[in-house]
C-alpha atoms as a PDB file:
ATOM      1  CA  UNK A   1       6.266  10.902 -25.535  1.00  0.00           C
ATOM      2  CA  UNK A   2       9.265  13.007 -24.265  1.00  0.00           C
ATOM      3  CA  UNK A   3      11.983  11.349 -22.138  1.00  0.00           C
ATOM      4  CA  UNK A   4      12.264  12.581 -18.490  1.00  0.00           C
ATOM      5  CA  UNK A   5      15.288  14.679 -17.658  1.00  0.00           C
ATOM      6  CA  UNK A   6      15.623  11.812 -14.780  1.00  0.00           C
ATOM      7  CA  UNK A   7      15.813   9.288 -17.231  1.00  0.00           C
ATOM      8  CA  UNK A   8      18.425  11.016 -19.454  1.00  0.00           C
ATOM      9  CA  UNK A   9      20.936  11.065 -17.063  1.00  0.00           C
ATOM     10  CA  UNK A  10      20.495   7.404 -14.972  1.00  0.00           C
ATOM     11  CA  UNK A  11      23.889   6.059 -15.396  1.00  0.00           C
ATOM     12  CA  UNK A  12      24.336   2.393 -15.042  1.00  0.00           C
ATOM     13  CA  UNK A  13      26.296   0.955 -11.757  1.00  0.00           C
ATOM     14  CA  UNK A  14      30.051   1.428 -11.393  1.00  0.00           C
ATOM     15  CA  UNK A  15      31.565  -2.082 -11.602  1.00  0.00           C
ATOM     16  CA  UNK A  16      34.952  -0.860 -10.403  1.00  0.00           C
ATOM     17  CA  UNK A  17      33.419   0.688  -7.510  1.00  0.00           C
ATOM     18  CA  UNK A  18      31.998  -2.605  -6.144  1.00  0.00           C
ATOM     19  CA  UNK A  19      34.475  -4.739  -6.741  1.00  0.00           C
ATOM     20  CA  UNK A  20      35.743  -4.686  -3.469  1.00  0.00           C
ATOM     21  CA  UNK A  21      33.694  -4.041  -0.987  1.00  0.00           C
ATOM     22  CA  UNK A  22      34.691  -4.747   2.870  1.00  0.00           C
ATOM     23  CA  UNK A  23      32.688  -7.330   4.196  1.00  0.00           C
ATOM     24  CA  UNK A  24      32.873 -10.238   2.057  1.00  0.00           C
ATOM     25  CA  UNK A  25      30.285  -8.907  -0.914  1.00  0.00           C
ATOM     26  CA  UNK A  26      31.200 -10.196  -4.730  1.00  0.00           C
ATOM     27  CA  UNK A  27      28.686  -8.065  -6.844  1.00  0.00           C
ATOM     28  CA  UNK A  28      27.793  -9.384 -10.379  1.00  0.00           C
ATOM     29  CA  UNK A  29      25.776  -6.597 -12.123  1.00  0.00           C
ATOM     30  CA  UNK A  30      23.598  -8.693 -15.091  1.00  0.00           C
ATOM     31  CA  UNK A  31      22.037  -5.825 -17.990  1.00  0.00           C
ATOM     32  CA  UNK A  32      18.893  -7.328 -17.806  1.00  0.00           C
ATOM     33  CA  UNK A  33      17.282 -10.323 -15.600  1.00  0.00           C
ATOM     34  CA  UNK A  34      13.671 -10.875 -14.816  1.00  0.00           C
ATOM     35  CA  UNK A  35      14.441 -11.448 -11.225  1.00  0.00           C
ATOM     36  CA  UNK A  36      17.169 -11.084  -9.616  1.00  0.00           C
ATOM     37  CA  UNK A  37      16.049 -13.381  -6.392  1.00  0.00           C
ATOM     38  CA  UNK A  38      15.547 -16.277  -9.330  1.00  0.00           C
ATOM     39  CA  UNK A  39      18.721 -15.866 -10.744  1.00  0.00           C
ATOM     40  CA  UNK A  40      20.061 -15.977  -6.259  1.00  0.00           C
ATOM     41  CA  UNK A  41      18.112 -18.948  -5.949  1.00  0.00           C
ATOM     42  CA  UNK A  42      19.382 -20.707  -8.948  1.00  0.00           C
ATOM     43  CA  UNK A  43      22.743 -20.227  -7.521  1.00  0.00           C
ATOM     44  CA  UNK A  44      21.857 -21.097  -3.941  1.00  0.00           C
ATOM     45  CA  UNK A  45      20.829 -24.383  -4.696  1.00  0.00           C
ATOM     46  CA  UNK A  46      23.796 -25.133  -6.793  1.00  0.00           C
ATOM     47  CA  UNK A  47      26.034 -24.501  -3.789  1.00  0.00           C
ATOM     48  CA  UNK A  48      27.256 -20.737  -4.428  1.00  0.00           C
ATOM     49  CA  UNK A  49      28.621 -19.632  -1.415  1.00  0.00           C
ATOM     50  CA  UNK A  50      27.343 -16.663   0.724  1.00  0.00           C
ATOM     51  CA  UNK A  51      28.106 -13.495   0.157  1.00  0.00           C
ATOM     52  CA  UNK A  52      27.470 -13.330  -3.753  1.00  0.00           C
ATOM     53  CA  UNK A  53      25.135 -10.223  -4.563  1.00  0.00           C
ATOM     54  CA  UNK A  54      23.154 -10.211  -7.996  1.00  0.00           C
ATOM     55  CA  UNK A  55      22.163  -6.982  -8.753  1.00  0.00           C
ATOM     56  CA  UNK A  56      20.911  -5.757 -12.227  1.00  0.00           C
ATOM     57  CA  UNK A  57      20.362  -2.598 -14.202  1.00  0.00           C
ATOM     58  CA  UNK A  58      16.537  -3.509 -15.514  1.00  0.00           C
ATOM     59  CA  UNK A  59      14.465  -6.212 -13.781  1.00  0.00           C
ATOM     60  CA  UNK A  60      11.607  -6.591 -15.802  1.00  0.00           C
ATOM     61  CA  UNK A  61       9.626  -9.222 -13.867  1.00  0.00           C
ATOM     62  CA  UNK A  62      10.382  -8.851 -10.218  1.00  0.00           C
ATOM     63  CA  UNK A  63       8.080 -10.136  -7.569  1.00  0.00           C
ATOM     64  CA  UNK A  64       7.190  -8.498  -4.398  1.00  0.00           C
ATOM     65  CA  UNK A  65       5.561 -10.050  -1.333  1.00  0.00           C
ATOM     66  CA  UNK A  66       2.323 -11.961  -1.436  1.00  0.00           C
ATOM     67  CA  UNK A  67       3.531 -12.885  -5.282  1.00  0.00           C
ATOM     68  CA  UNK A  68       2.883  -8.746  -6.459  1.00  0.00           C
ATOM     69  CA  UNK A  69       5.188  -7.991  -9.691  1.00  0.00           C
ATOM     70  CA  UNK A  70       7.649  -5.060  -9.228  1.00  0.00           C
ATOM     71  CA  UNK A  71       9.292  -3.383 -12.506  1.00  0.00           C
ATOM     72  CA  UNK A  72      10.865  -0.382 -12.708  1.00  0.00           C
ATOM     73  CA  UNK A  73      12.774   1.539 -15.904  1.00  0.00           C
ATOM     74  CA  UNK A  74      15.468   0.767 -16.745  1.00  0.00           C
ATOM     75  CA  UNK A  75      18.651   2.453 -14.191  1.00  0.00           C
ATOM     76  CA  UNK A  76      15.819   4.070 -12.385  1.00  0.00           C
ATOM     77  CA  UNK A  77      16.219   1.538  -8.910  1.00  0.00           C
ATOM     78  CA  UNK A  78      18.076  -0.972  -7.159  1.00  0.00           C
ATOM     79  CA  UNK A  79      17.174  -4.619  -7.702  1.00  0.00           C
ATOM     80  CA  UNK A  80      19.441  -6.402  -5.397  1.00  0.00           C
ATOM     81  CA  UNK A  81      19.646 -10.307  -4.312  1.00  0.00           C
ATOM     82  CA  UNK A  82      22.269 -11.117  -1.418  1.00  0.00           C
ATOM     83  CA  UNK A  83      22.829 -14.459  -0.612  1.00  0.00           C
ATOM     84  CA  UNK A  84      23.564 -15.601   3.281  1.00  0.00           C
ATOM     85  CA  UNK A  85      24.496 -19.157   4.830  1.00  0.00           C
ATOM     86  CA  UNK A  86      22.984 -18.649   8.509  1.00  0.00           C
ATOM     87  CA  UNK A  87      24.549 -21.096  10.859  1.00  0.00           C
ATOM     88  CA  UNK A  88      22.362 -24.267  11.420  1.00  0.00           C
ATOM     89  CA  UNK A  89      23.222 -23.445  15.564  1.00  0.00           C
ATOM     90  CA  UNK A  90      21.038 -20.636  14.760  1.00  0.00           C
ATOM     91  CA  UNK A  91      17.333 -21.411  16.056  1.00  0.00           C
ATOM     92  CA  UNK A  92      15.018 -21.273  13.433  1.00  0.00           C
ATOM     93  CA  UNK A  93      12.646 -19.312  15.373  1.00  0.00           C
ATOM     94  CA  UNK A  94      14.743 -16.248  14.286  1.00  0.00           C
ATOM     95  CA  UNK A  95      14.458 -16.673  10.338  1.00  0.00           C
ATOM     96  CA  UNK A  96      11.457 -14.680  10.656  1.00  0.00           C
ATOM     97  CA  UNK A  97      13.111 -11.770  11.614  1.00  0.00           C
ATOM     98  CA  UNK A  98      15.397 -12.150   8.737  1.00  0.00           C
ATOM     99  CA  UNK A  99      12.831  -9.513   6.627  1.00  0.00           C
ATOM    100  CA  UNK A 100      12.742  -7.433   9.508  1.00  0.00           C
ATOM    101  CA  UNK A 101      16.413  -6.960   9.702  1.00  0.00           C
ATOM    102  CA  UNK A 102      16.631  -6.098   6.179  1.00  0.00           C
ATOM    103  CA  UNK A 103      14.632  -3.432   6.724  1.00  0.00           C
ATOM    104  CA  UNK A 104      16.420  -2.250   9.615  1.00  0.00           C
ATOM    105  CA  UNK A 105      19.307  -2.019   7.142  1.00  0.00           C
ATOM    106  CA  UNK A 106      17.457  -0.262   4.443  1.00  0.00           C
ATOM    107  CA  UNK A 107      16.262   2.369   6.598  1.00  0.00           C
ATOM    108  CA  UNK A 108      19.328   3.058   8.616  1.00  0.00           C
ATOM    109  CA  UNK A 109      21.417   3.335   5.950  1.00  0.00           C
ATOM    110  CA  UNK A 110      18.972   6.009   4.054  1.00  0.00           C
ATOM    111  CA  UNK A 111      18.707   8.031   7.402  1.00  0.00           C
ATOM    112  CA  UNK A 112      22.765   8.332   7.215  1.00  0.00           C
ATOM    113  CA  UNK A 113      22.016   9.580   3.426  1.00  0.00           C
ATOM    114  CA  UNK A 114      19.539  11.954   5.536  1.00  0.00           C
ATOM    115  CA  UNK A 115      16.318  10.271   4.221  1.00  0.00           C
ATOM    116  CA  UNK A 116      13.708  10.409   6.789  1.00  0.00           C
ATOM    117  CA  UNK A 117      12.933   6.482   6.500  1.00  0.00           C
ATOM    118  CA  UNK A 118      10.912   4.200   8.893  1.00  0.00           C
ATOM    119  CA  UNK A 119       9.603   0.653   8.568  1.00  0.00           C
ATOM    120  CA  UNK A 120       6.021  -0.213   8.086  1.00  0.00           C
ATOM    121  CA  UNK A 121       5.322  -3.727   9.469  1.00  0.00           C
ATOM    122  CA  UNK A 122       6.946  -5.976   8.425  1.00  0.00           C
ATOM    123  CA  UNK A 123       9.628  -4.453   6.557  1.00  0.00           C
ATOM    124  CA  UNK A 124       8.238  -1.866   3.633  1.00  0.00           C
ATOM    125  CA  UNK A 125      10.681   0.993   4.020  1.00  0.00           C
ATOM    126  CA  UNK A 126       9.032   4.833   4.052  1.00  0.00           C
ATOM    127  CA  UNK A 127      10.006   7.969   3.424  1.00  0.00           C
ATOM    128  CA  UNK A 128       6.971  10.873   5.007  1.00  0.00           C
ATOM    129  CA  UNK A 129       4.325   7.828   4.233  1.00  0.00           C
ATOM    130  CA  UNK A 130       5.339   6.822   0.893  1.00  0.00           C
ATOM    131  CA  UNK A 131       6.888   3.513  -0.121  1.00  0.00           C
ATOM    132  CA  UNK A 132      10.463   3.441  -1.314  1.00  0.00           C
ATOM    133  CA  UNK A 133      11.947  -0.173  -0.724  1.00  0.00           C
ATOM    134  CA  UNK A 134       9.966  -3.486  -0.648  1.00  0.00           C
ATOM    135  CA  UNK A 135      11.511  -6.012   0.570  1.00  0.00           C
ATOM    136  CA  UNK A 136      11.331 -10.020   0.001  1.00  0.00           C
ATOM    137  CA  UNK A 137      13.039 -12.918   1.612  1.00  0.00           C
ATOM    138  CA  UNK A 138      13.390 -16.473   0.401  1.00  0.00           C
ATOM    139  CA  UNK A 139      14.421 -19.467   2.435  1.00  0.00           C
ATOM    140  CA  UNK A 140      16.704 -22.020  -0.136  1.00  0.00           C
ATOM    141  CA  UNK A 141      17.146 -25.785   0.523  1.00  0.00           C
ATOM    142  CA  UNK A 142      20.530 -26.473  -0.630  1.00  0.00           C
ATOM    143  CA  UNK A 143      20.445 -30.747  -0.303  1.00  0.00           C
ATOM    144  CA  UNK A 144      23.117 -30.752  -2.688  1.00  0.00           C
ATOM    145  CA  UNK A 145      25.254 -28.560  -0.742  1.00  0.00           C
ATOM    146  CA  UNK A 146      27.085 -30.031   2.444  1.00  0.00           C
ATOM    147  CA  UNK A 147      24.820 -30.695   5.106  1.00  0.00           C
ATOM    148  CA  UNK A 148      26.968 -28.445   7.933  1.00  0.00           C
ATOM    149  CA  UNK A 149      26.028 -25.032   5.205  1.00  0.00           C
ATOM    150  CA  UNK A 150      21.928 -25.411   6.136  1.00  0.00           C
ATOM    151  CA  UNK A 151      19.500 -23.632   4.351  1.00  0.00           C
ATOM    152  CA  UNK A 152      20.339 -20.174   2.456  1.00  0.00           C
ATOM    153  CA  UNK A 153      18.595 -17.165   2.763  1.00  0.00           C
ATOM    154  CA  UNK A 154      17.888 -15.481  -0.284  1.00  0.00           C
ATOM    155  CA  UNK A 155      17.962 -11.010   0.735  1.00  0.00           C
ATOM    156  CA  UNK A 156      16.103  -9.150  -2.132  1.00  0.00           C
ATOM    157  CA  UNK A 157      15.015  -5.611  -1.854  1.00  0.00           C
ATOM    158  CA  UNK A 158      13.923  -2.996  -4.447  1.00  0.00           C
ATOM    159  CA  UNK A 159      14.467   0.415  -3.904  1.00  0.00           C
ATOM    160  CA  UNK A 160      13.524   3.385  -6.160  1.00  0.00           C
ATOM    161  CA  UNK A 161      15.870   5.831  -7.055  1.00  0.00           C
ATOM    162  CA  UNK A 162      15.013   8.136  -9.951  1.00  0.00           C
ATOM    163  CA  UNK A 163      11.317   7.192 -10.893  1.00  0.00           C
ATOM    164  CA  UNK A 164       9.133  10.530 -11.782  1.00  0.00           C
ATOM    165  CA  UNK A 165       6.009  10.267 -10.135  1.00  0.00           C
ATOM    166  CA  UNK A 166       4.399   9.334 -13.625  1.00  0.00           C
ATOM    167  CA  UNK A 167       6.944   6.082 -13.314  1.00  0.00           C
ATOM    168  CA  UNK A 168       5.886   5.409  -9.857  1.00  0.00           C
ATOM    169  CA  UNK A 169       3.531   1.651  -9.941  1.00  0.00           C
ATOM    170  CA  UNK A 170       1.272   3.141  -7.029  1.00  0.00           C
ATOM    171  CA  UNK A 171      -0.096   6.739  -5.542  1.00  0.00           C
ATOM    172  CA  UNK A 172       1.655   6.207  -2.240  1.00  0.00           C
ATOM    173  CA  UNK A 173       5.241   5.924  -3.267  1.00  0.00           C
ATOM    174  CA  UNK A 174       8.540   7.981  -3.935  1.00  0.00           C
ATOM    175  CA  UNK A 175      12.213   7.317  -5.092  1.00  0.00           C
ATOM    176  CA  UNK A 176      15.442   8.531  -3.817  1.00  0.00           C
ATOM    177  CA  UNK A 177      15.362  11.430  -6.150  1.00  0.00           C
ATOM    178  CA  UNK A 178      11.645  12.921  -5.680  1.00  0.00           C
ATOM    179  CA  UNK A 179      12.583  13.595  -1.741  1.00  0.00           C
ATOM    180  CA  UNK A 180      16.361  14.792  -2.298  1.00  0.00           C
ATOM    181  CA  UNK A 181      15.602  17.016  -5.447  1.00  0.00           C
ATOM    182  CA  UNK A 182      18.779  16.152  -7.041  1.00  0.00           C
ATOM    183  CA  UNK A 183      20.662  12.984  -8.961  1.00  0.00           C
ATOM    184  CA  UNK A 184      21.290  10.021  -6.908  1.00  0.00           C
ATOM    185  CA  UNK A 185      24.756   8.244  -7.004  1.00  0.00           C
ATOM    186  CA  UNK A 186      23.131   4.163  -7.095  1.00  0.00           C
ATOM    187  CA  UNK A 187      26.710   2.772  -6.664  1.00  0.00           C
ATOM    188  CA  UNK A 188      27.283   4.813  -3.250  1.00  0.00           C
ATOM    189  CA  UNK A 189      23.843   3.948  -2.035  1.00  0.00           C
ATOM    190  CA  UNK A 190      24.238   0.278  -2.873  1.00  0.00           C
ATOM    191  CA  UNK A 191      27.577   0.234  -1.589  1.00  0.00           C
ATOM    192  CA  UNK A 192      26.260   2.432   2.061  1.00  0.00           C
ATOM    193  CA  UNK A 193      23.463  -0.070   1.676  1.00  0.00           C
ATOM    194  CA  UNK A 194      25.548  -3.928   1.644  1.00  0.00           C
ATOM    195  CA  UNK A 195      27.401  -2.421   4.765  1.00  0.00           C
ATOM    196  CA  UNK A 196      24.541  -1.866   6.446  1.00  0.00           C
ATOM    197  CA  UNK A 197      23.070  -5.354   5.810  1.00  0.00           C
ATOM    198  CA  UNK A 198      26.025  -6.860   6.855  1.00  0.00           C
ATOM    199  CA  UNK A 199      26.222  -4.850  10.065  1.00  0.00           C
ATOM    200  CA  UNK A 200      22.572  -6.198  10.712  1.00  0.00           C
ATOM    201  CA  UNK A 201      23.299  -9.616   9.856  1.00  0.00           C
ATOM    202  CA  UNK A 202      26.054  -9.896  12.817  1.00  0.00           C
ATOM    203  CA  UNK A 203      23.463  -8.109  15.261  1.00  0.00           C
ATOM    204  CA  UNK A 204      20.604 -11.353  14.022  1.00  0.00           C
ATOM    205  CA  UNK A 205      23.285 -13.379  14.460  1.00  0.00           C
ATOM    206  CA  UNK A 206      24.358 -12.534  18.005  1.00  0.00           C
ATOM    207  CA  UNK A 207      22.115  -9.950  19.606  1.00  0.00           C
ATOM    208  CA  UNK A 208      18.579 -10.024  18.486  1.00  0.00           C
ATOM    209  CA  UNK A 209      17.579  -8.597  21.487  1.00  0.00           C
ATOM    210  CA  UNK A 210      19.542  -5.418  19.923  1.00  0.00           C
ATOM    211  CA  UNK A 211      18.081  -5.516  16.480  1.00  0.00           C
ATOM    212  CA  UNK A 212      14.483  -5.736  17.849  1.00  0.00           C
ATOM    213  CA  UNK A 213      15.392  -2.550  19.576  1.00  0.00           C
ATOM    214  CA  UNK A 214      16.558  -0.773  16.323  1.00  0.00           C
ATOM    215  CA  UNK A 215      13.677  -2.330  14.305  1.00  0.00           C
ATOM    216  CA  UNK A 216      11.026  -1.035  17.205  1.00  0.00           C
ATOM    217  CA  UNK A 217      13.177   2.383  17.023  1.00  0.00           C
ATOM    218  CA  UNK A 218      12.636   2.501  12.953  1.00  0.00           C
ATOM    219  CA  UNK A 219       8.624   1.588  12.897  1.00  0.00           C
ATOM    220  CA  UNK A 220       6.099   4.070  11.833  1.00  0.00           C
ATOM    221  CA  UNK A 221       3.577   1.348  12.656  1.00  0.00           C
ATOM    222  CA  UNK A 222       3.364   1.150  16.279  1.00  0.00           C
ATOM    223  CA  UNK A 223       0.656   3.869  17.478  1.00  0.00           C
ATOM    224  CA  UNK A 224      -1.130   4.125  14.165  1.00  0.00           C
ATOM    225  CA  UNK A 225      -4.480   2.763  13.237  1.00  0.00           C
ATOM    226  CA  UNK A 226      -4.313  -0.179  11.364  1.00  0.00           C
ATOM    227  CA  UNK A 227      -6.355  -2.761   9.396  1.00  0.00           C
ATOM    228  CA  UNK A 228      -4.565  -5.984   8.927  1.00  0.00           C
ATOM    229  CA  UNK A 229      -5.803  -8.390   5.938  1.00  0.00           C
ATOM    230  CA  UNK A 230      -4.643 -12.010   7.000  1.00  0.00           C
ATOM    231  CA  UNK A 231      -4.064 -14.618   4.502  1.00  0.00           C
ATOM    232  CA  UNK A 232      -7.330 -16.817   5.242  1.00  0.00           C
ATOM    233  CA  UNK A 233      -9.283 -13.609   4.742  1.00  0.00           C
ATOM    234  CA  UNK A 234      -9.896 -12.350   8.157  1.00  0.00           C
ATOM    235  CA  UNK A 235      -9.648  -8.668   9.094  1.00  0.00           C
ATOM    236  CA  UNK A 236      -8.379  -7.337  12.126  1.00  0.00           C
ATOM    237  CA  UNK A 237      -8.578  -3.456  12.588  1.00  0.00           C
ATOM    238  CA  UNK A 238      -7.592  -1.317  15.817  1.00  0.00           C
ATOM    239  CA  UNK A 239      -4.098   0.335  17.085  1.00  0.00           C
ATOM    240  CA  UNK A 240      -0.841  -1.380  16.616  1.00  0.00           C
ATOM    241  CA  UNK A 241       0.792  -1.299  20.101  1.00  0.00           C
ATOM    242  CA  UNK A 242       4.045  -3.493  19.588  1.00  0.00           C
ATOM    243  CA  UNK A 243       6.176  -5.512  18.421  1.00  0.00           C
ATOM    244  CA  UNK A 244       6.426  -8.953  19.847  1.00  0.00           C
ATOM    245  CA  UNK A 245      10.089 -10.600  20.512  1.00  0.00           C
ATOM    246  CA  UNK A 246       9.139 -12.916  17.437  1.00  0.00           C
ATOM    247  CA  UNK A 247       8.566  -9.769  15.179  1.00  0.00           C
ATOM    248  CA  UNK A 248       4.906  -9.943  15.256  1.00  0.00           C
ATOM    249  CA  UNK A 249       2.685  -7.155  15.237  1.00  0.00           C
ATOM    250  CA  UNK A 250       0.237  -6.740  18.090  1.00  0.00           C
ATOM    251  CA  UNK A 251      -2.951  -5.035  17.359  1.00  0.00           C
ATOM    252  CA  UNK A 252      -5.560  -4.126  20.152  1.00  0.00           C
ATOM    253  CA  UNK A 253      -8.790  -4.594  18.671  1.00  0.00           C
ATOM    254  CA  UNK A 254     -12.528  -3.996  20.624  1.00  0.00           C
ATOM    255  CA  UNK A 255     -12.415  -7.783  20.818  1.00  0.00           C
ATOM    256  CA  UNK A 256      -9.104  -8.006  22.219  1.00  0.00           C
ATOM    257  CA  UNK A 257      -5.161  -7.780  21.441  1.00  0.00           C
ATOM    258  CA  UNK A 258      -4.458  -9.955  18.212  1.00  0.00           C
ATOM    259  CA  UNK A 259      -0.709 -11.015  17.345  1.00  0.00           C
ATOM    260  CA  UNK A 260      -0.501 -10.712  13.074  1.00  0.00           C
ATOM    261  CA  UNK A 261       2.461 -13.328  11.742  1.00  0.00           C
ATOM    262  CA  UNK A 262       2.003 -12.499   7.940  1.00  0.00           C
ATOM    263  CA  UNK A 263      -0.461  -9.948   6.034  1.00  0.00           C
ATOM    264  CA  UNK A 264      -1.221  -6.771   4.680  1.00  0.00           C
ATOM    265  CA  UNK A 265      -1.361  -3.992   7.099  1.00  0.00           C
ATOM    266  CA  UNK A 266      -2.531  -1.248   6.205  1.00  0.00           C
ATOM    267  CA  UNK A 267      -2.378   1.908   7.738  1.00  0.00           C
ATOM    268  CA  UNK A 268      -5.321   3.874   8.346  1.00  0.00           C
ATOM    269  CA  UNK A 269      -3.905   7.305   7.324  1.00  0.00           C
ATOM    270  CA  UNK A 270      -1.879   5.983   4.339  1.00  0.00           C
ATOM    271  CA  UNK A 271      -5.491   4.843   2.837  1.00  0.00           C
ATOM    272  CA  UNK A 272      -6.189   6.015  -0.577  1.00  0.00           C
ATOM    273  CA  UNK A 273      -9.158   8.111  -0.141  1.00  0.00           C
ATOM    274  CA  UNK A 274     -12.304   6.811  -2.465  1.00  0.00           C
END
């Protein structure tokens, strides 16, 4: 089988180039990891301090939310891991919204690329319908850290960069390159990408009021028709019509509004057709 001209030219990550970011990032860049949340994790719990980014240039067994495996060529994406020490003062009642502000980040920073992104709840980034960046966020116990650091929070996201559509793992989703029609630079878009998490972080940290405003501002959920799939196997269908201030999706149904928490929701247009 012939290689794609995409694939020819997918240059692996500048090192120099992310060496110093502003904001307190330390990038390691591993050739090849199965996951690069694992490897986060792994570090977490040994006490690694926040800040530490794992990023690689071929996951081969990544995991997506409700335990789905995500692998990409190799160079063709960005697997990224940050790692982040909230501050025990912080109620825990806002560690939900930790996905959602990822998301926030993902999509602003592609609309400054000039990506037409938007959020589909909770945080699956979009570009005209189709799925670019998933997104997955693990809470870490650290007991063997000191007991003022509280729990990590392990920030992975996947975004596609250069797949062809023959690369692509499902019918509804793009990369970086299929909407731009040109090469994409991964270093600058990780780079543009860090800053905006860590612009998002202070806003969770300080004015979630504000970042439910930018995440409500960045949904391409709200309005549609939707059919949520909950974890105990019930299904919910009708118009999402907000976003609640614990980042729950509100669906009015013909029984009634419903609040979803966690599920698949699936949007009514997006539907593969049978």
């Amino acid at each position: 089988m012939p290689v794609p001209p995409s694939a020819m030219r997918r240059p692996s990550l500048d090192h120099a180039r992310l060496r110093a970011l502003p904001g307190g990032w330390r990038v390691e860049i591993l050739d090849e990891t199965p996951s690069t949340n694992a490897v986060l994790a792994s570090r977490a719990r040994s006490g690694e301090a926040p800040g530490l980014v794992i990023t690689t240039e071929h996951q081969t067994a990544g995991r997506g939310r409700l335990d789905r495996g995500w692998t990409t060529p190799a160079r063709s994406a960005l697997a990224v891991s940050a790692l982040l020490r909230p501050s025990p003062s912080i109620p825990v009642e806002r560690w939900p919204w930790l996905p959602l502000m990822t998301g926030v980040a993902v999509a602003s920073g592609l609309r400054k690329m000039g990506y037409a992104a938007g959020l589909k709840w909770p945080n699956d980034v979009l570009i005209e319908g189709r799925k670019v960046c998933g997104i997955l966020i693990e809470r870490i116990e650290t007991t063997g850290a000191r007991p003022s650091e509280g729990a990590a929070a392990v920030i992975g996201f996947g975004l596609n960069t250069s797949q062809t559509r023959e690369e692509l793992p499902i019918e509804n989703a793009t990369s970086l390159e299929l909407e731009s029609g040109g090469p994409v630079d991964r270093t600058e878009v990780l780079a543009a990408l860090l800053a905006e998490l860590g612009a998002a972080y202070e806003i969770w940290g300080s004015e979630p009021e504000e970042l439910a405003s930018r995440y409500r501002e960045l949904s391409v959920t709200v309005g549609e028709q939707v059919r949520a799939e909950l974890p105990g196997g019930e299904v919910w269908e009708g118009t999402a019509t907000a976003i609640d201030d614990f980042g729950r999706l509100v669906i009015a149904t013909g029984d009634g509004p419903r609040v979803v928490g966690a599920g698949d929701v699936i949007h009514a247009r997006l539907r593969p057709q049978s």
